[in-house]
C-alpha atoms as a PDB file:
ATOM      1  CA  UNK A   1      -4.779  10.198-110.469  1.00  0.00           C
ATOM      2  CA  UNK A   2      -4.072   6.842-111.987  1.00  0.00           C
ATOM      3  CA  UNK A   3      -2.884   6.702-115.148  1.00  0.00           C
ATOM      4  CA  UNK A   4      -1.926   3.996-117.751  1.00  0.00           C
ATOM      5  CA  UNK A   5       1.647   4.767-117.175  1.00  0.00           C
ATOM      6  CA  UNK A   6       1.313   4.447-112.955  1.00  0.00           C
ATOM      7  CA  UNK A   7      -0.355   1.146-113.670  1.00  0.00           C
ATOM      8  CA  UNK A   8       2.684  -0.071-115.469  1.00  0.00           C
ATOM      9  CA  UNK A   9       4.784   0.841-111.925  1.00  0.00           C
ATOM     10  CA  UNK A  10       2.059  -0.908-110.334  1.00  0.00           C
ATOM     11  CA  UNK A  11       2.642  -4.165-112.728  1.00  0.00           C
ATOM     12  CA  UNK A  12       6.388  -3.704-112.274  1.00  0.00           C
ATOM     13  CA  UNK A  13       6.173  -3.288-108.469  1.00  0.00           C
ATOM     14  CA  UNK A  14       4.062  -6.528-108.717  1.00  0.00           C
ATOM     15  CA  UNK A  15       6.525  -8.487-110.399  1.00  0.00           C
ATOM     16  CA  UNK A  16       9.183  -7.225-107.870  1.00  0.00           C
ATOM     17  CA  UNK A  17       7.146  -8.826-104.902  1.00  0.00           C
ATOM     18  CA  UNK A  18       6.797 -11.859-107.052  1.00  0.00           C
ATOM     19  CA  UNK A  19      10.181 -12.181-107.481  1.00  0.00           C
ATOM     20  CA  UNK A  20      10.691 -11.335-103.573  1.00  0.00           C
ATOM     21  CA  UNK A  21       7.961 -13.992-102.900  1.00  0.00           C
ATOM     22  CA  UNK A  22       9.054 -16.935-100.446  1.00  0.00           C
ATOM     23  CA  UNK A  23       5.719 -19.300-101.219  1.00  0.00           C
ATOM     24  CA  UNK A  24       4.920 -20.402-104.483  1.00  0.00           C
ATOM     25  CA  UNK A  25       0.748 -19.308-104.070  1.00  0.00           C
ATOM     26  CA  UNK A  26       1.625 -15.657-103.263  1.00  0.00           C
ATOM     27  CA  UNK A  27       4.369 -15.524-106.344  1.00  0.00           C
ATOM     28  CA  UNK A  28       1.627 -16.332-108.586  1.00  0.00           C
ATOM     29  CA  UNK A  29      -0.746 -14.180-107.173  1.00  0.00           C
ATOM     30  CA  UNK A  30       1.209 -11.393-107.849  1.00  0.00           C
ATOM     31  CA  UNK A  31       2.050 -12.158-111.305  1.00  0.00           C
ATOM     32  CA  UNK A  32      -1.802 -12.534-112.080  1.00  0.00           C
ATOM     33  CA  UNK A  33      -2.529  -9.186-110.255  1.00  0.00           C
ATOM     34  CA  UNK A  34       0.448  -7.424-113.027  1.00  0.00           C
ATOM     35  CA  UNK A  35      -0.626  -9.137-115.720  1.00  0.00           C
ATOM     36  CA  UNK A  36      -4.363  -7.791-114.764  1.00  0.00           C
ATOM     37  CA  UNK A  37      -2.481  -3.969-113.918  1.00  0.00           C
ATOM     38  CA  UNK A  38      -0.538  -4.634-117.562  1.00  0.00           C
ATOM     39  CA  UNK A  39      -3.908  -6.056-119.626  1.00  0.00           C
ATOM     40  CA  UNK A  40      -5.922  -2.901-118.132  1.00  0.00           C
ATOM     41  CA  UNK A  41      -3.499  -0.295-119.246  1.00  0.00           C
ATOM     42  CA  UNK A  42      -3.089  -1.287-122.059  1.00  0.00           C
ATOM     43  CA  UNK A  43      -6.580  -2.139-122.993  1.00  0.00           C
ATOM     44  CA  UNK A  44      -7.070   1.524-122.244  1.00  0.00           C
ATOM     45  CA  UNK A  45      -4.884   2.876-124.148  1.00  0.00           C
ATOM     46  CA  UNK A  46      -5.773   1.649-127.257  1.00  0.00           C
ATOM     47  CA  UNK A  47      -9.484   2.370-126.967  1.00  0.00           C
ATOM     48  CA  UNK A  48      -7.786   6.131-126.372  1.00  0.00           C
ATOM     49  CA  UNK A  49      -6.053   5.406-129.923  1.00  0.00           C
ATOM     50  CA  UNK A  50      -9.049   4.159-131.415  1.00  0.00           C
ATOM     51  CA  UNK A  51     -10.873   7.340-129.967  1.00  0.00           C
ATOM     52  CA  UNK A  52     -13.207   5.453-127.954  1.00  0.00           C
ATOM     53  CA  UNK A  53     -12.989   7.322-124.861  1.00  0.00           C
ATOM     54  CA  UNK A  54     -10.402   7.778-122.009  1.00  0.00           C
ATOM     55  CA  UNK A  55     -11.362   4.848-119.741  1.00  0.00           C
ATOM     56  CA  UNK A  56     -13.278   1.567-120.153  1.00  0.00           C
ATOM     57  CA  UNK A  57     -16.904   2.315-118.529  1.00  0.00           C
ATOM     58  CA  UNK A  58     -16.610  -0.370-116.376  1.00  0.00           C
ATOM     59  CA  UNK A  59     -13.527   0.152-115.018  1.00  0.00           C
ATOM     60  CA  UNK A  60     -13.938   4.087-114.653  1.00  0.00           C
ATOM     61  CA  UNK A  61     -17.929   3.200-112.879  1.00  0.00           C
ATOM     62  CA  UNK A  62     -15.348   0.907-110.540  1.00  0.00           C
ATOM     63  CA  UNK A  63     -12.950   4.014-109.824  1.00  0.00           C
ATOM     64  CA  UNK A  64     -15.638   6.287-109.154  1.00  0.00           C
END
């Protein structure tokens, strides 16, 4: 299952390849795909504070 808290390891593995990253183009695509991993989890978590549901609808109608 993915959670808010495996998307942050995804975000941090992210940064990890960007950091690893020999050209420039791939560095930044990385960064942009943690920043998206980083954005989503926490965009779901506080909807979950706000008691608005576990997941946002489009992203869960995207999972399922």
């Amino acid at each position: 299952m993915v959670t808010t808290k495996s998307m942050r390891h995804f975000a941090a593995d992210c940064l990890y390849w960007a950091y690893k990253a020999k050209d420039p183009s791939q560095r930044q695509m990385m960064v942009d795909v943690a920043r998206r991993w980083s954005k989503t989890a926490e965009e779901i978590d506080r909807r979950v504070r706000e008691g608005r549901g576990e997941a946002l609808p489009d992203l869960k109608s995207k999972l399922n």
